[in-house]
C-alpha atoms as a PDB file:
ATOM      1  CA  UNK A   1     -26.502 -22.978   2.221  1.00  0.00           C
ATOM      2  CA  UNK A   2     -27.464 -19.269   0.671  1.00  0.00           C
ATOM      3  CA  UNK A   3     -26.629 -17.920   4.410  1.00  0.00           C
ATOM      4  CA  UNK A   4     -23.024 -19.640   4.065  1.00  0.00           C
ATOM      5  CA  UNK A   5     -22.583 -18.197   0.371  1.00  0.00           C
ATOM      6  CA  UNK A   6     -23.452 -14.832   1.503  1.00  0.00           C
ATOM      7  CA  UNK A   7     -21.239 -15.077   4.674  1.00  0.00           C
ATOM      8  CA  UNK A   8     -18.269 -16.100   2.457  1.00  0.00           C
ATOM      9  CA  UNK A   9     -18.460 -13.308  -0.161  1.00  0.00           C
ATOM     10  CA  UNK A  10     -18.821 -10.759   2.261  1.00  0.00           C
ATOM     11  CA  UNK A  11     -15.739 -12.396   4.130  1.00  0.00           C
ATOM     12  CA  UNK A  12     -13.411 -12.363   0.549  1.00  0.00           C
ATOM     13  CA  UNK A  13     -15.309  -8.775  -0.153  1.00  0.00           C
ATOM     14  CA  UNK A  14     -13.893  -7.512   3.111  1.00  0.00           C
ATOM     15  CA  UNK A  15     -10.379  -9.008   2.985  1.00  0.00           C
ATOM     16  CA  UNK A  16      -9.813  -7.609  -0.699  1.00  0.00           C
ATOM     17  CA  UNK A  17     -11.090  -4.188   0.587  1.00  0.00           C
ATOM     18  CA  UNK A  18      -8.551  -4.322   3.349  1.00  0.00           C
ATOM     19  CA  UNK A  19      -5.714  -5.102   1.253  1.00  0.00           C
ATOM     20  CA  UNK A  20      -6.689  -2.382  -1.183  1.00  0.00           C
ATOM     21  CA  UNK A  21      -6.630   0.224   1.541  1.00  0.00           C
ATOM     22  CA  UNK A  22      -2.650  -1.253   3.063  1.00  0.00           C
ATOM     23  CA  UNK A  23      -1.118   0.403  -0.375  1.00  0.00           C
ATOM     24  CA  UNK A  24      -2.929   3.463  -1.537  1.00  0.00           C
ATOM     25  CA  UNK A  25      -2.312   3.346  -5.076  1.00  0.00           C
ATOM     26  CA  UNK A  26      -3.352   6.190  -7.871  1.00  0.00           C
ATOM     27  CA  UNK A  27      -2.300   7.532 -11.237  1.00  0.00           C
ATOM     28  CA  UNK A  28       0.574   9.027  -9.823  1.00  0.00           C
ATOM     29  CA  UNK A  29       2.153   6.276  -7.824  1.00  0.00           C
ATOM     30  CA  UNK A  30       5.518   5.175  -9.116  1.00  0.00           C
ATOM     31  CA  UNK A  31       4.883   1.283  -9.577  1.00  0.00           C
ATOM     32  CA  UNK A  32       8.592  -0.220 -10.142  1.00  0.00           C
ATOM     33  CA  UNK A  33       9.591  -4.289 -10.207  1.00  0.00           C
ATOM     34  CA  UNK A  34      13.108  -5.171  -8.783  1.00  0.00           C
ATOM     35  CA  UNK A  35      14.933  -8.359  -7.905  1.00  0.00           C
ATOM     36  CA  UNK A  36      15.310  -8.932  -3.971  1.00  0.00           C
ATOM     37  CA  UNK A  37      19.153  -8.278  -4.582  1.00  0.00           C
ATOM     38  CA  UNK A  38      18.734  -5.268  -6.202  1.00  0.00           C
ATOM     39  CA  UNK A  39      19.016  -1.658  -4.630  1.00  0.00           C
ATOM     40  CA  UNK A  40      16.311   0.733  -6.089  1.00  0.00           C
ATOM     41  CA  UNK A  41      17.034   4.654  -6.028  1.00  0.00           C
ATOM     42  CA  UNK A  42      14.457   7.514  -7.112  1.00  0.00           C
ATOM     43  CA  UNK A  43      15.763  11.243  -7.650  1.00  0.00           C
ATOM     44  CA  UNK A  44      13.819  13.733  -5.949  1.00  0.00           C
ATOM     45  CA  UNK A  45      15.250  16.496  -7.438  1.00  0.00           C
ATOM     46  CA  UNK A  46      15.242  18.306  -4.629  1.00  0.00           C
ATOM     47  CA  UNK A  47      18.314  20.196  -3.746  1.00  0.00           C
ATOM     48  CA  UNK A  48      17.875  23.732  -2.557  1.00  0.00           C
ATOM     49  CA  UNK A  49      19.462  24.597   0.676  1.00  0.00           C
ATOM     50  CA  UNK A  50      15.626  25.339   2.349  1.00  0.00           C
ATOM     51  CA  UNK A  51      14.605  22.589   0.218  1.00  0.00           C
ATOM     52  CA  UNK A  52      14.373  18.394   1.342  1.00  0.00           C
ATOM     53  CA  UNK A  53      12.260  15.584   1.541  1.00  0.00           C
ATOM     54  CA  UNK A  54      11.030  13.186   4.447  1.00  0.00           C
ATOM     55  CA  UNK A  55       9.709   9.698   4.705  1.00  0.00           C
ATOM     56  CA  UNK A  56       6.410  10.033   5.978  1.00  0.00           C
ATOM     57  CA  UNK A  57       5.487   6.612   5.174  1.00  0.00           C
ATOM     58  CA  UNK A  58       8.396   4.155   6.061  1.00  0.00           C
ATOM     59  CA  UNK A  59       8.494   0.469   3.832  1.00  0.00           C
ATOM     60  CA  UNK A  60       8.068  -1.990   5.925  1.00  0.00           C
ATOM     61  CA  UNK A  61      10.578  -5.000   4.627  1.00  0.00           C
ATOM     62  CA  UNK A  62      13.532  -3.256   4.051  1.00  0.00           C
ATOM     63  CA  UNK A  63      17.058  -3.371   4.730  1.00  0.00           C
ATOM     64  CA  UNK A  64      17.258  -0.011   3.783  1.00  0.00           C
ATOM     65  CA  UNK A  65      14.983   2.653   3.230  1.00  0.00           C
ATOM     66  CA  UNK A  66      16.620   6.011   3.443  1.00  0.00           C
ATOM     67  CA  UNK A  67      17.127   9.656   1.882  1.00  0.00           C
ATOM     68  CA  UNK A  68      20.517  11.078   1.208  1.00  0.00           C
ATOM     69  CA  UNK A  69      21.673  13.875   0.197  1.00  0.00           C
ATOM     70  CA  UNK A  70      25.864  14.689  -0.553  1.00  0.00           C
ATOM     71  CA  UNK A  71      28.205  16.800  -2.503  1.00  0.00           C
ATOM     72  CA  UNK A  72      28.755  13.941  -4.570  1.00  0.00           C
ATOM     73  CA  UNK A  73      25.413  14.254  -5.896  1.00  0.00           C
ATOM     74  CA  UNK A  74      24.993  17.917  -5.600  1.00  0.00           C
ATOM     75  CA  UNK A  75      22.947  17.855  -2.874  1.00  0.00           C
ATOM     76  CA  UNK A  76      20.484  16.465  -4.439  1.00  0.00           C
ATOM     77  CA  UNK A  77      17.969  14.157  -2.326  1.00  0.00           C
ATOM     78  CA  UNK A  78      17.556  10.635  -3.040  1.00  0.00           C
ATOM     79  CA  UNK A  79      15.630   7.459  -1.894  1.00  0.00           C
ATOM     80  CA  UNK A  80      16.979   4.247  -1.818  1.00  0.00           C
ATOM     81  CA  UNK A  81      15.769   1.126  -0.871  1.00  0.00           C
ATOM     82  CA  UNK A  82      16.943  -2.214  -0.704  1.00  0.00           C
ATOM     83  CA  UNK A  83      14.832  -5.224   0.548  1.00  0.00           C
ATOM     84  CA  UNK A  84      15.278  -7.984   3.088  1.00  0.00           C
ATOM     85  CA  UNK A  85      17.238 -10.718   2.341  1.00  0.00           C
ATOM     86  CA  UNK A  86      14.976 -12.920   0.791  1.00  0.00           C
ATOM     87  CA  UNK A  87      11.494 -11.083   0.754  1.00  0.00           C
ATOM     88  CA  UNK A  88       9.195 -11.219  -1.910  1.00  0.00           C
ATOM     89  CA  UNK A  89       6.132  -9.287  -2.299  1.00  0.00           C
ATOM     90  CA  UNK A  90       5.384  -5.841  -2.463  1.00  0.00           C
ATOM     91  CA  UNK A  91       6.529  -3.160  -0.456  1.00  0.00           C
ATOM     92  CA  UNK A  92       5.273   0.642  -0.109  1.00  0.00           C
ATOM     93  CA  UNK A  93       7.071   3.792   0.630  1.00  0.00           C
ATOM     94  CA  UNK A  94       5.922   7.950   1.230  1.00  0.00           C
ATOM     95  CA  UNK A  95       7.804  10.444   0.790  1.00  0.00           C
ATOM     96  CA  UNK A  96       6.945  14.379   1.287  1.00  0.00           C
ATOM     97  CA  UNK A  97       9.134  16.799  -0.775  1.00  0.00           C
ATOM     98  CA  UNK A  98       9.228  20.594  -0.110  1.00  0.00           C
ATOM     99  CA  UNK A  99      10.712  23.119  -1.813  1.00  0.00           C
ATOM    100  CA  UNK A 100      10.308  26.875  -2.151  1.00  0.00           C
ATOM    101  CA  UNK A 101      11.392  28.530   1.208  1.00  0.00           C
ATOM    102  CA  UNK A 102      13.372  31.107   1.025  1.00  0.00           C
ATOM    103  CA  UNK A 103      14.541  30.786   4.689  1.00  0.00           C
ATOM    104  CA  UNK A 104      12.168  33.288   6.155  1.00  0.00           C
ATOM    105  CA  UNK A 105       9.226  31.664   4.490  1.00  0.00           C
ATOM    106  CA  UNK A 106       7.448  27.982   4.524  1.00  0.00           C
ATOM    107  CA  UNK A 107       7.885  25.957   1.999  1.00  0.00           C
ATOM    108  CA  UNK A 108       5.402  26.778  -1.261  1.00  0.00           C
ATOM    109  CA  UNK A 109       5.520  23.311  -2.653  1.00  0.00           C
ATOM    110  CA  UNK A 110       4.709  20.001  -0.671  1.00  0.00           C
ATOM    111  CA  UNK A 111       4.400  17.146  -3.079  1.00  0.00           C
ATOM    112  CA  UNK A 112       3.779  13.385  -1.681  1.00  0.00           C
ATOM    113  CA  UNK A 113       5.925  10.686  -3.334  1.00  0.00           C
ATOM    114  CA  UNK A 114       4.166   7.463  -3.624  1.00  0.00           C
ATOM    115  CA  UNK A 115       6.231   4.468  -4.404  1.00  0.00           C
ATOM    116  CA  UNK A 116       5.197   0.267  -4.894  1.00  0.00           C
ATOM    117  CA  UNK A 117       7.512  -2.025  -4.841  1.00  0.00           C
ATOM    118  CA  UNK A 118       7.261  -5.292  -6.156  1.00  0.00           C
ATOM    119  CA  UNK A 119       9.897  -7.237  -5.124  1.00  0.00           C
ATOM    120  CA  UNK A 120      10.855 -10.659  -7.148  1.00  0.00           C
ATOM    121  CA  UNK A 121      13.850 -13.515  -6.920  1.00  0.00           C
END
């Protein structure tokens, strides 16, 4: 009976360490709540013509997860994302920004974007 205790916890201890490790979450992760129907959209602030962003991370339930970047929003770079029809649950996205080339040059700043969804009805 103590064998099959033991054997259990380690079982739950291992499945709760694997889901901890699926969204890597820290003080700076951006932790937002939206309805399945909604569309969410985060401002990089990027806009610099050497400057952008790149998912390095993709969500996985999406129906879209993109960055875009026009002249109707001066070139700035956003994220949007809009679930699945009909998912609930969370949802996790990277994104790198750079900025700071000046054409010639790498970029001097690389920042990672961390975002988790939680998607609702």
């Amino acid at each position: 009976m103590k064998t099959n205790l033991i054997i259990i916890t380690l079982f739950f201890a291992l499945i709760t360490s694997c889901k901890k490790d699926e969204f890597p979450i820290d003080k700076d992760t951006i932790q937002v709540t939206i309805k399945n129907s909604d569309t969410y959209t985060y401002n990089t602030g990027i806009s610099g013509d050497e400057d952008g962003a790149k998912i390095i991370r993709q969500a996985k339930n999406y129906q879209k997860s993109e960055l875009r970047r026009n002249e109707t929003n001066n070139w700035v770079v956003f994220y949007d994302y809009k679930p699945k029809a009909n998912f609930t649950g969370q949802d996790y996205i990277e994104i790198e920004t750079y900025e700071g080339s000046n054409g010639a040059s790498p970029p001097t700043t690389i920042k990672t974007v961390k975002i988790l969804l939680t998607v609702t009805k």
